[in-house]
Protein backbone atom coordinates (compact mmCIF):
# COMPACT_ATOMS: atom_id res chain seq x y z
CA UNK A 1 43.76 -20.82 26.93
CA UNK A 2 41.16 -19.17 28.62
CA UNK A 3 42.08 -16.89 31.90
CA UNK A 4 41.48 -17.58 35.08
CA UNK A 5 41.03 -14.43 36.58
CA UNK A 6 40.07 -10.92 34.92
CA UNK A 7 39.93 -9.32 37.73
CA UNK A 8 37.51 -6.77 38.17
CA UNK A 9 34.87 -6.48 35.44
CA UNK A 10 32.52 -3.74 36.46
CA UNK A 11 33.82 -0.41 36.43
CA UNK A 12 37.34 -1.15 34.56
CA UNK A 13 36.53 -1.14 30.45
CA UNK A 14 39.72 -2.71 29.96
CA UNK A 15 38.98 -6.13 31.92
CA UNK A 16 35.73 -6.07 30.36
CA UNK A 17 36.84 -6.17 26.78
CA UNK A 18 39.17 -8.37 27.53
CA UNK A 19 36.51 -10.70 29.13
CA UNK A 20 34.16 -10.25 26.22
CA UNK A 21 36.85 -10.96 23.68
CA UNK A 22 37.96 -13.94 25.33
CA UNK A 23 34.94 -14.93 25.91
CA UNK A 24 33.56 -15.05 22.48
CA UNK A 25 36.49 -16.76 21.12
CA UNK A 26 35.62 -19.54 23.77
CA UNK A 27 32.48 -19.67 22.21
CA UNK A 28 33.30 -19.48 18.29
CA UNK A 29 35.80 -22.66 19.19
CA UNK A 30 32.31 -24.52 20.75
CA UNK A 31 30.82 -23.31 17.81
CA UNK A 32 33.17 -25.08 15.30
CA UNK A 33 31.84 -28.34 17.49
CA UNK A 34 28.47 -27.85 15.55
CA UNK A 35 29.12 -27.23 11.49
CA UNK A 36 26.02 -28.62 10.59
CA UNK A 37 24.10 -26.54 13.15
CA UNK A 38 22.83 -22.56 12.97
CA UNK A 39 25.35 -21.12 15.81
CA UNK A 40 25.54 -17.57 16.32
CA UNK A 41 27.95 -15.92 19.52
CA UNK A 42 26.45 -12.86 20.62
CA UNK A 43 28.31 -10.03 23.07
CA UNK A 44 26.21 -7.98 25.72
CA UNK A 45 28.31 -5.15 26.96
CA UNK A 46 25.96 -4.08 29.26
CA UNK A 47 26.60 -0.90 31.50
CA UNK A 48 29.40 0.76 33.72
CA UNK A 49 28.72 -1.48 36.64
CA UNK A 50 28.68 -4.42 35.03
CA UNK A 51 30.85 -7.20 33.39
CA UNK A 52 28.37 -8.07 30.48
CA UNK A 53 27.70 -11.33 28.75
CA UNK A 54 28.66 -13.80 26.12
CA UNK A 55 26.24 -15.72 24.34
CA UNK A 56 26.44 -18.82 21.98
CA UNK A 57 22.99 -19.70 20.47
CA UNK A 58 23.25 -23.35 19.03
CA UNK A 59 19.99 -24.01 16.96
CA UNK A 60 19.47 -28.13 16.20
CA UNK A 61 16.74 -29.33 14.35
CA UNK A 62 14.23 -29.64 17.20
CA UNK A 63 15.83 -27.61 20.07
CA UNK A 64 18.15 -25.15 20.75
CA UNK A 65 20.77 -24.43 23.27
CA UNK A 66 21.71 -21.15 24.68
CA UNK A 67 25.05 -20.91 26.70
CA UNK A 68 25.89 -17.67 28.50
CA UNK A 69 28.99 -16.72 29.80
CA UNK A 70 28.61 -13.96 32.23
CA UNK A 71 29.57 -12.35 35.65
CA UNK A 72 28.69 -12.75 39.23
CA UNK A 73 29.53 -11.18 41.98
CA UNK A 74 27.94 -13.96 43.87
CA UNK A 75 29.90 -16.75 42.39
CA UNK A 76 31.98 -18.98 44.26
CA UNK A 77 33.39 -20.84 41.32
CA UNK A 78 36.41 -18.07 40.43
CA UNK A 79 37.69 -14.94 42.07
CA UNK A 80 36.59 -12.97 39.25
CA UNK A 81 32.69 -14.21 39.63
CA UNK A 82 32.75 -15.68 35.48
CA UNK A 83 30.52 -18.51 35.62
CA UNK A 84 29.07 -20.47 32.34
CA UNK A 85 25.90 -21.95 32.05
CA UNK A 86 23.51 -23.26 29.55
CA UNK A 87 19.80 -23.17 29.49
CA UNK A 88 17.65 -25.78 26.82
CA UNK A 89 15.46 -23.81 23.75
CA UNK A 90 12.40 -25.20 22.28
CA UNK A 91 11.18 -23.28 19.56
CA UNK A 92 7.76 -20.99 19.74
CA UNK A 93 4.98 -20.90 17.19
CA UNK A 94 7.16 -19.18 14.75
CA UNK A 95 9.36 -22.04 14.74
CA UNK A 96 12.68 -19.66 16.51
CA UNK A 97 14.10 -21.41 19.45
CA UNK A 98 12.92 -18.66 22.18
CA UNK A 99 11.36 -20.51 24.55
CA UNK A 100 12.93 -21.49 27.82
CA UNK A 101 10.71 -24.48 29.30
CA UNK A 102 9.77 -23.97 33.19
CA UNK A 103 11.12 -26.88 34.56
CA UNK A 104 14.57 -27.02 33.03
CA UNK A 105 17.23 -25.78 35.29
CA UNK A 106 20.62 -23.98 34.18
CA UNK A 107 23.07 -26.40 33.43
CA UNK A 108 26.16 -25.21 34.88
CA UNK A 109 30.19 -26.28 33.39
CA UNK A 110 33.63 -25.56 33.58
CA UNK A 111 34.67 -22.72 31.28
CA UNK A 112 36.50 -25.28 28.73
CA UNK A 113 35.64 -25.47 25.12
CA UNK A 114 35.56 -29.47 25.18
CA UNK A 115 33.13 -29.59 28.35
CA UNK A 116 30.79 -26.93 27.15
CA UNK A 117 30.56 -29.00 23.77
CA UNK A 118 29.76 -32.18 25.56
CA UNK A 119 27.02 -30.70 27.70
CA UNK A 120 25.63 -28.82 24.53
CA UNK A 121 25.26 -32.16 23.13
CA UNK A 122 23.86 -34.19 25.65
CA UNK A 123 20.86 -31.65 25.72
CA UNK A 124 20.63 -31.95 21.83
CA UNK A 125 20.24 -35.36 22.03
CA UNK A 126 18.59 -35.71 25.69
């Protein structure tokens, strides 16, 4: 289960590894959603003052999807500001999935493995 508050992130290297660890295993369990897709989960620790990021990258055939798990201090949605979102990836001239289009906003979703599936594919098939 994944927690609902870590408390404070930024400045207390214990919360934050546990916030990156959790987070990732959040995203390995989407992952497993997709076998027949490239998915890759990716940890930013980032600095001192901050509560880094999660990232699963879920490559399709014509477009990706990136979902980010990350901190906020503006966030509304949970004490500890975690907030999840996921952002469509169309791929660039190489063919890698890099490019964010302009007019797609961040999709945002509950921090639950069977709700961040769903949404990753609805904008697989959308």
């Amino acid at each position: 289960m994944y927690p609902e508050n870590f408390g404070q992130l930024a400045y207390d290297y214990s919360n934050k590894k546990n916030f990156l660890n959790k987070s990732a295993a959040l995203l390995r369990t989407v992952a497993k959603g997709f076998p027949d897709l490239d998915c890759r989960v990716k940890k930013n620790e980032g600095g001192i003052a901050v509560g880094g990021d999660v990232y699963l990258y879920v490559n399709g055939v014509e477009k990706g999807v990136l979902v980010t798990i990350t901190h906020s201090p503006i966030s509304s949605q949970r004490a500890d500001g975690v907030i999840c979102y996921l952002q469509p990836r169309l791929p660039d001239k190489t063919g890698k999935f890099t490019v964010l289009p302009v007019n797609a906003p961040n999709r945002y979703v509950a921090l639950d493995a069977q709700r961040i599936q769903a949404e990753v594919q609805r904008m697989l098939a959308a």
